[in-house]
Protein backbone atom coordinates (compact mmCIF):
# COMPACT_ATOMS: atom_id res chain seq x y z
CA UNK A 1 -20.57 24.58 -8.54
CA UNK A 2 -18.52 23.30 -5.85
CA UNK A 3 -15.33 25.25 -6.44
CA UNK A 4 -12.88 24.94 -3.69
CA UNK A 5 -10.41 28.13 -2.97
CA UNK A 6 -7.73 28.52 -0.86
CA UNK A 7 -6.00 31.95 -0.91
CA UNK A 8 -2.88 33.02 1.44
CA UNK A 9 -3.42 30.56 4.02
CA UNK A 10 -0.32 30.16 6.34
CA UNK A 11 0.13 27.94 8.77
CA UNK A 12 3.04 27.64 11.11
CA UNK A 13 4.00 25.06 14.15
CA UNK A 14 5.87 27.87 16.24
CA UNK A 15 8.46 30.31 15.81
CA UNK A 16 10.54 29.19 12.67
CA UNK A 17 8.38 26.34 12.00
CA UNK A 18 6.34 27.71 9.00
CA UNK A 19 4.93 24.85 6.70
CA UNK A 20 1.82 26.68 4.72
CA UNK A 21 3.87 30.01 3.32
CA UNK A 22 1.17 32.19 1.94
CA UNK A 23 -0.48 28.85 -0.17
CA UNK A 24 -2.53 29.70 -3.31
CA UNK A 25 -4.97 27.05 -4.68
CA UNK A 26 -8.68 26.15 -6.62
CA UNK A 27 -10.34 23.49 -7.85
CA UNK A 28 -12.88 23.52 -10.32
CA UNK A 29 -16.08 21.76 -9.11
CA UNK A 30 -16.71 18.54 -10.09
CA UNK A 31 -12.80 17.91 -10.71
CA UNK A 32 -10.14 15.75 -9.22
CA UNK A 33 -6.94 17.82 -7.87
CA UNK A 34 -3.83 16.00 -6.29
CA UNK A 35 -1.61 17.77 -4.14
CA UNK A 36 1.97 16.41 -4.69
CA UNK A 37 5.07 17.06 -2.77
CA UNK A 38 8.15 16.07 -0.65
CA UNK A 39 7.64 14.71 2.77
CA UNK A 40 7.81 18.17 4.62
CA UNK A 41 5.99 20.33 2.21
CA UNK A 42 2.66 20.77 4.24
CA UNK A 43 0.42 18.45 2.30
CA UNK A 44 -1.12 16.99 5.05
CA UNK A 45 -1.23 20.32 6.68
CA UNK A 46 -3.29 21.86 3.93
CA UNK A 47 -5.83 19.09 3.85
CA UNK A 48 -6.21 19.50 8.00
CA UNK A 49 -6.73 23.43 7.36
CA UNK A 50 -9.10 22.65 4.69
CA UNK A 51 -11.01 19.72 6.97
CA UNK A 52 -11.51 22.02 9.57
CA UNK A 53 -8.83 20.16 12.17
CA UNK A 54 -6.20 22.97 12.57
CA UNK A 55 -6.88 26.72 12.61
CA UNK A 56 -4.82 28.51 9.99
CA UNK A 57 -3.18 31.56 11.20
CA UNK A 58 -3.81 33.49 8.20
CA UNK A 59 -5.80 33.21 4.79
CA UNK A 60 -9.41 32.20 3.87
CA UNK A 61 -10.96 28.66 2.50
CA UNK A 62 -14.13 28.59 0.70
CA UNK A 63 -16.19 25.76 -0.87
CA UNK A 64 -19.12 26.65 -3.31
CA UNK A 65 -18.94 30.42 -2.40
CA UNK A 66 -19.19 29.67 1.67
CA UNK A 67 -16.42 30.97 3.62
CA UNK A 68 -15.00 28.27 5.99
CA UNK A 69 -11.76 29.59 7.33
CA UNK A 70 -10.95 33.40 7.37
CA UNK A 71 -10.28 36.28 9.35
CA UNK A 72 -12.53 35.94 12.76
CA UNK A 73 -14.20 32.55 11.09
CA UNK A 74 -13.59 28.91 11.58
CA UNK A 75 -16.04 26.52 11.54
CA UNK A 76 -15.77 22.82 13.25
CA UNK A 77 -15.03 20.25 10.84
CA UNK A 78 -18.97 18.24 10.90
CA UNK A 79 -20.03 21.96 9.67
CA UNK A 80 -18.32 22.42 6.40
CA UNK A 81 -20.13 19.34 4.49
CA UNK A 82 -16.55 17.67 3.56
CA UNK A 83 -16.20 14.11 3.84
CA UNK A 84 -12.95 12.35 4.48
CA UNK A 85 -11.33 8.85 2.95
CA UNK A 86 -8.02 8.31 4.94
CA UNK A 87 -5.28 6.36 4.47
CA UNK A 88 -6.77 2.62 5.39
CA UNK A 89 -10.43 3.47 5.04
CA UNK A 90 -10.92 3.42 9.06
CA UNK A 91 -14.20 2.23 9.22
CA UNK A 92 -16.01 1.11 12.52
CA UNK A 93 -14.69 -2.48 13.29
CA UNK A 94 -18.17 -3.44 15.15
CA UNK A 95 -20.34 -1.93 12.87
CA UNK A 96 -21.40 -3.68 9.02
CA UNK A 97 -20.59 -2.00 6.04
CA UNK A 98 -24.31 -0.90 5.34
CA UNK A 99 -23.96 0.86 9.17
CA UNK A 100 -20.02 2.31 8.29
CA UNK A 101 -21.96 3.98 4.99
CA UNK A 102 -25.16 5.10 7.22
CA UNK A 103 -22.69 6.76 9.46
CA UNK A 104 -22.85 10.34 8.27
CA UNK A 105 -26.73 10.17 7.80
CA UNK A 106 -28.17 9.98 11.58
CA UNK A 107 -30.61 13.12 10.61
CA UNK A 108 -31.99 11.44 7.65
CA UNK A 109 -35.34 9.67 7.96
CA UNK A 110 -34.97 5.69 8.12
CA UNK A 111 -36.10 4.92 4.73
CA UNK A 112 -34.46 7.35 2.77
CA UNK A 113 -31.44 6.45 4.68
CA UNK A 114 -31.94 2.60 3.32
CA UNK A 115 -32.28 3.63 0.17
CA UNK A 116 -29.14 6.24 0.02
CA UNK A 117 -26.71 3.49 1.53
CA UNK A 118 -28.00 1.07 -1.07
CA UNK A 119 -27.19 3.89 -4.13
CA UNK A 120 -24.12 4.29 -2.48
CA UNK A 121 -22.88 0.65 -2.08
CA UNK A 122 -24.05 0.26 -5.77
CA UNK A 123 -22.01 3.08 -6.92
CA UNK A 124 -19.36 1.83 -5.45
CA UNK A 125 -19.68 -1.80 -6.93
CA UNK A 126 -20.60 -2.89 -3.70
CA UNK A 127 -24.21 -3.37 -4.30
CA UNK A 128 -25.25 -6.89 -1.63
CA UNK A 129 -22.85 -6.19 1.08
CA UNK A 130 -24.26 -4.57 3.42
CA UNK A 131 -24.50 -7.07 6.05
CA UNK A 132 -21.03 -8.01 5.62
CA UNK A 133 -18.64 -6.93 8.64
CA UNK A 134 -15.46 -4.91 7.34
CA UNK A 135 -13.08 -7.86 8.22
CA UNK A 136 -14.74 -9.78 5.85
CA UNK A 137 -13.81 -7.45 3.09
CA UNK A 138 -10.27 -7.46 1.22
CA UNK A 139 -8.45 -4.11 1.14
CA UNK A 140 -9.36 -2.79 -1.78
CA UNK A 141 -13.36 -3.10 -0.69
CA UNK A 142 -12.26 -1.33 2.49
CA UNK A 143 -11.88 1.74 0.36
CA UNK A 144 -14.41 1.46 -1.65
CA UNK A 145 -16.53 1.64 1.65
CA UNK A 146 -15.09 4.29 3.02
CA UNK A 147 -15.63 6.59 -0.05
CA UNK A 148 -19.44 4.96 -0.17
CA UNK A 149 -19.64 6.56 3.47
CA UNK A 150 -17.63 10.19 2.32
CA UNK A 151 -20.24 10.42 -0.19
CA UNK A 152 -23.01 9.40 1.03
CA UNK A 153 -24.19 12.48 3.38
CA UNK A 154 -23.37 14.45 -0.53
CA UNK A 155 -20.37 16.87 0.48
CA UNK A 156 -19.17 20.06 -1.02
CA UNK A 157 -15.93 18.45 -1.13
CA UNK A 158 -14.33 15.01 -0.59
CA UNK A 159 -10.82 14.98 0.74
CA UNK A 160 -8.38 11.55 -0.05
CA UNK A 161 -5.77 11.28 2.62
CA UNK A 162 -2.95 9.09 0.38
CA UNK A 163 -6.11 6.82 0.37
CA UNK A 164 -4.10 3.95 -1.62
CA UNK A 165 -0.54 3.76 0.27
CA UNK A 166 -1.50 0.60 2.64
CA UNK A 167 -2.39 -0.91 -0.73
CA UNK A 168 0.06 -3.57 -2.36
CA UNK A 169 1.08 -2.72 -6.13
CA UNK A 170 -1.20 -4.84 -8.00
CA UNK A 171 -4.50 -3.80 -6.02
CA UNK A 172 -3.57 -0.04 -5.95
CA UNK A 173 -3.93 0.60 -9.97
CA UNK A 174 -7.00 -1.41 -9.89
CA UNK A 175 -8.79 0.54 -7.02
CA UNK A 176 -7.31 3.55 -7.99
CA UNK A 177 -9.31 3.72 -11.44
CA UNK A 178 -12.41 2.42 -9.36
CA UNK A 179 -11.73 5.74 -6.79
CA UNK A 180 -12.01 8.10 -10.17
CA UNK A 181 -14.79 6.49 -11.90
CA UNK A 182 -16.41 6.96 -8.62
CA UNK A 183 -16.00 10.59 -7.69
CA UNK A 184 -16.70 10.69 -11.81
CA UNK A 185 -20.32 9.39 -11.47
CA UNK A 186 -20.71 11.42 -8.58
CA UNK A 187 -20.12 14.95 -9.83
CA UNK A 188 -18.06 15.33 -6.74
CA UNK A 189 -15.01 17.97 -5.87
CA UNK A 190 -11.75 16.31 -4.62
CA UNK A 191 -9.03 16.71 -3.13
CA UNK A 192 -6.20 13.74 -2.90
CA UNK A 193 -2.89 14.11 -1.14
CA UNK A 194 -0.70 12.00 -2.43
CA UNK A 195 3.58 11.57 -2.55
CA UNK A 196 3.46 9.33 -5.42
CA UNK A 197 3.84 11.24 -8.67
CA UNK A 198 2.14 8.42 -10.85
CA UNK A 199 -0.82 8.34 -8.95
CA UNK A 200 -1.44 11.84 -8.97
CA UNK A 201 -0.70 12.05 -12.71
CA UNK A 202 -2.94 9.17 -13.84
CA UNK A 203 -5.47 9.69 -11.51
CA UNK A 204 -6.36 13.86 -11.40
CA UNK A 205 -8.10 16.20 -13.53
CA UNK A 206 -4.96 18.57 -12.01
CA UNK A 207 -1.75 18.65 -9.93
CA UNK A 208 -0.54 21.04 -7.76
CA UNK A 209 3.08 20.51 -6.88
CA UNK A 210 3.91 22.17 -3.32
CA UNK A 211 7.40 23.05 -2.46
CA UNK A 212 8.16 25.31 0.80
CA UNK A 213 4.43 25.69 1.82
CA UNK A 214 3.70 27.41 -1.09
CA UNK A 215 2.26 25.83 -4.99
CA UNK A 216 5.40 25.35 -7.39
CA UNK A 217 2.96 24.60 -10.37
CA UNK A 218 -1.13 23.68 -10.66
CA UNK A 219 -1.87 22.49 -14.14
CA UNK A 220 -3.55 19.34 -16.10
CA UNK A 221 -0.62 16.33 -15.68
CA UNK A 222 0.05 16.38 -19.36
CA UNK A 223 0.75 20.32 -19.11
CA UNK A 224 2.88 19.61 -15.51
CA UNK A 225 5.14 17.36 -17.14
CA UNK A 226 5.61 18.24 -20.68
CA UNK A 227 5.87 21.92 -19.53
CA UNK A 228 6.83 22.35 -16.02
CA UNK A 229 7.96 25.56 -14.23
CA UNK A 230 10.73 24.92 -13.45
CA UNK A 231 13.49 22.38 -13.43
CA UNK A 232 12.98 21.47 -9.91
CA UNK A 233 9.10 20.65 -10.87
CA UNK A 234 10.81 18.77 -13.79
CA UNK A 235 12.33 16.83 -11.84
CA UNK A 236 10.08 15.94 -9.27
CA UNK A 237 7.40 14.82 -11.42
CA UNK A 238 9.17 12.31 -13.31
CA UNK A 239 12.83 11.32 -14.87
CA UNK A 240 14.53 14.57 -16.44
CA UNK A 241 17.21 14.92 -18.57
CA UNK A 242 18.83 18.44 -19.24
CA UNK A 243 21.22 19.26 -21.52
CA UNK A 244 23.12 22.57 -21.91
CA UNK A 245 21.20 24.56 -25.12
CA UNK A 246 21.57 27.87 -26.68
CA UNK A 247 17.89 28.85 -28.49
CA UNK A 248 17.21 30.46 -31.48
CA UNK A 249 13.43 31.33 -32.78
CA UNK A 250 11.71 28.34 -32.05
CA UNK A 251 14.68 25.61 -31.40
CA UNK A 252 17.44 25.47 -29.06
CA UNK A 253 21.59 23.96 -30.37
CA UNK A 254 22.63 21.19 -27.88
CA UNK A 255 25.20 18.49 -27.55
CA UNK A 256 22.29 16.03 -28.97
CA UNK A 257 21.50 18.19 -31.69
CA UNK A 258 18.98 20.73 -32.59
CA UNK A 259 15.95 20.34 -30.56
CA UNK A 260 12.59 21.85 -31.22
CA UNK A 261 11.56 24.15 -28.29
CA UNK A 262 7.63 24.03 -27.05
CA UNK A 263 8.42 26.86 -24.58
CA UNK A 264 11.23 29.30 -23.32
CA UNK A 265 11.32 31.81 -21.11
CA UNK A 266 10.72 35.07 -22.92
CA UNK A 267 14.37 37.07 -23.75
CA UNK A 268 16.16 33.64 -22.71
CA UNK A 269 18.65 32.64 -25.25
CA UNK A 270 21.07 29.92 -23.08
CA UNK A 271 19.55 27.83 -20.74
CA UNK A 272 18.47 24.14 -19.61
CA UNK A 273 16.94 22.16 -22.12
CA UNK A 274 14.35 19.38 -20.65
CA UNK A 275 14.01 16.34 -22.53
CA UNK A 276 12.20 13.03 -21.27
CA UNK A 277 14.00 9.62 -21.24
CA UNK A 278 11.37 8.55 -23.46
CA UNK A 279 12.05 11.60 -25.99
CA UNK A 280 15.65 9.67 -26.70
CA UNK A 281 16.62 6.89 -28.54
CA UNK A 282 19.03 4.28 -29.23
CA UNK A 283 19.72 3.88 -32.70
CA UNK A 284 22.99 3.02 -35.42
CA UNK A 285 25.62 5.20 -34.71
CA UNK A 286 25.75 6.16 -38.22
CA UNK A 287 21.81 7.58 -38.27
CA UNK A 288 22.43 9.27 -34.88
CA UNK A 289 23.03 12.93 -34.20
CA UNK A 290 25.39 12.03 -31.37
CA UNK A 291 26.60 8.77 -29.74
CA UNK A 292 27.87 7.02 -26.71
CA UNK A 293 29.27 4.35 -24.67
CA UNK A 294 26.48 2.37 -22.46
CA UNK A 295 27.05 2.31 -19.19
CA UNK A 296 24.48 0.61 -17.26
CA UNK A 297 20.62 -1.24 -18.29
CA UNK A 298 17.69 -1.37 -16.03
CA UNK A 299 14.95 -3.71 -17.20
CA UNK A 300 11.67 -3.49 -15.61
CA UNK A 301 9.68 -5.72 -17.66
CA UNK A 302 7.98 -3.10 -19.86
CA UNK A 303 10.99 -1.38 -20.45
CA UNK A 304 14.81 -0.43 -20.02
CA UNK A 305 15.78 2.08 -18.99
CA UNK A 306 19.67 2.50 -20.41
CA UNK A 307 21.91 4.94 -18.81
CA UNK A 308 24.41 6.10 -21.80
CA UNK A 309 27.66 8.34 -21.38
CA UNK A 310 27.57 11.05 -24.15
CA UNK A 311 30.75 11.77 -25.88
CA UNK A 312 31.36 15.71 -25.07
CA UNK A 313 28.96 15.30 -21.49
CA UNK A 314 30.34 15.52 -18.30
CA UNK A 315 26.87 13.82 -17.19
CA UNK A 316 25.36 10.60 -18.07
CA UNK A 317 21.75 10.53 -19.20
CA UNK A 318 19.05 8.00 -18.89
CA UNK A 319 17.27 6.98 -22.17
CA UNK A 320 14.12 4.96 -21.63
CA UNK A 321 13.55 2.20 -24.50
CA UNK A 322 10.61 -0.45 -24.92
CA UNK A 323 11.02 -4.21 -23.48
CA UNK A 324 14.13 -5.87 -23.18
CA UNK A 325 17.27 -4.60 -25.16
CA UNK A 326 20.32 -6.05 -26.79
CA UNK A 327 22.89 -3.26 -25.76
CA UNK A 328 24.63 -4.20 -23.15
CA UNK A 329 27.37 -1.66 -20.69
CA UNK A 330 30.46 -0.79 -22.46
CA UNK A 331 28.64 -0.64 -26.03
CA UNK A 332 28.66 1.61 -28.07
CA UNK A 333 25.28 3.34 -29.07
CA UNK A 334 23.64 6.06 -31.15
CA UNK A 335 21.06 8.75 -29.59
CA UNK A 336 18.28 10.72 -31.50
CA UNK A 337 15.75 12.93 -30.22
CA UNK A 338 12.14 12.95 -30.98
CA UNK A 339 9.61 15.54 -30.00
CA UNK A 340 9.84 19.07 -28.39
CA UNK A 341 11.62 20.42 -25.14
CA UNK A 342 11.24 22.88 -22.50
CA UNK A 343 14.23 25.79 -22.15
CA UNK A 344 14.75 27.45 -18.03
CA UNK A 345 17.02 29.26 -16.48
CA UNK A 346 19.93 27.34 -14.70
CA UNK A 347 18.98 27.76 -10.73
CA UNK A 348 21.15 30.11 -9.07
């Protein structure tokens, strides 16, 4: 298989400069991995090391047991079979699309390389344009293209450079799905580097979260964000709310009640107890296990999102409710909790 390992690799600008800190990180062949973090936090660092375009000054990189970067070795990036979708597909202006996907394949013999662009453009759902010239395509065919012409020369490992970001809301969910089903039918590793936490959760088999040069968290989205590492991870990944909580056994005493705990750190009895806006909800005060005055309403079509001073918090919290609400700021309002929660030490 087509694992992809990256182990210790540092990588630093000058003195002081350090951006990749010792960086741990596989992915399982065949799977989808985002890498997700701040602006700053060497993303686009790590996917240059992996491509082959910088020279890391310490640590190794292999792909399907073949050592690409390590101590004494560094190979050029058109020797490590990795193809490369950037940010607005960047395909050859002059050139039509059945030539931007032939690209890669000058050492293949003519007719095989007729026949691969044409499995590639149909994989792609592009099957019939080859003759077309990229300016005749929208954006969202653009991409498709370009990840026709990653694949087509069949690489150890695709690499996604925030592939979707020049796209406008409603095309980027669309070609987004396309992008997975893609590297799906393909069997293909990837890599996409991404600062857009929904993307990478909807869209990747896994997520590493990168703070400081180094990986906060890798796990499958559903374990990132209903058991993160740490409340900074918690944070980052989507809307947190944390509430004061002393555990005991298997649930933790808050201001909202008592919560059932999914995790805690082992020996931890006070802590921060993670809930999810959607995990709240507004309800009579008379059913509620704690209640407070609203204080503002977001509606974004599919849902509110109502922020709500607790009686007893210093805080306010943010309690995410289905469609449009009745409440309105200054009433008064009933919370419940459903599900389980997370307990971790307050930062120092």
């Amino acid at each position: 298989m087509n694992d992809l390992q990256v182990s210790g690799v540092a990588k630093s600008y000058g003195p002081g400069t350090a951006v990749l800190d010792g960086l741990d990180l596989t992915v399982q062949g065949g799977h989808l991995a985002a890498v997700l973090g701040p602006s700053g936090c060497g993303k686009t660092t790590l996917l240059r090391v992996i491509a082959g375009f910088l020279r890391a000054d310490q640590g190794t990189v292999t792909i399907a047991g073949r050592t690409l970067a390590g101590p004494g070795i560094h190979l050029p990036p058109e020797r490590r079979r990795i193809g490369i979708v950037p940010q607005e597909g960047a395909l050859f202006p002059h050139l039509s699309v059945a030539r931007n996907v032939a690209f890669g394949l000058t050492r293949t013999e003519r007719g095989a390389r007729t026949k691969r662009v044409a499995e590639m453009l149909d994989l792609v759902g592009l099957s019939g344009y080859g003759n077309r010239m990229p300016f005749e395509l929208s954006g969202g065919q653009q991409q498709r293209v370009a990840l026709a012409r990653a694949l087509a020369p069949e690489p150890h490992l695709v690499l996604l450079d925030e592939p979707f970001s020049a796209l406008d809301s409603g095309l980027r969910g669309t070609v987004r799905a396309e992008v997975r089903a893609v590297l799906q039918a393909s069997g293909a590793t990837a890599v996409l580097v991404t600062h857009d936490q929904q993307e990478a959760l909807s869209t990747a088999d896994a997520v590493a979260v990168l703070r400081d040069g180094r990986v906060a968290q890798c796990a499958a989205p559903e374990e990132l964000y209903q058991r993160p590492a740490d409340p900074w991870v918690a944070s980052f990944v989507g809307d947190a709310v944390f509430l004061t909580g002393t555990a005991e056994k298997n649930t933790a005493t808050t201001i909202l009640g008592r919560i059932p705990l999914v995790a805690a750190p082992a020996g931890l009895r006070e802590g921060l107890v993670l809930l999810r806006p959607e995990q709240l909800h507004l309800t009579d005060p008379t059913t509620a296990t704690a209640e407070g005055t609203v204080t503002d309403v977001c509606f974004f079509g599919h849902d509110s999102m109502v922020t709500v001073t607790v009686d007893g918090l210093d805080q306010p919290i943010d309690i995410r409710a289905p469609g449009p609400l009745q409440v309105r700021p200054g009433g008064r309002i009933g919370i419940r909790v459903t599900g389980e929660a997370t307990l971790h030490e307050v930062p120092a």
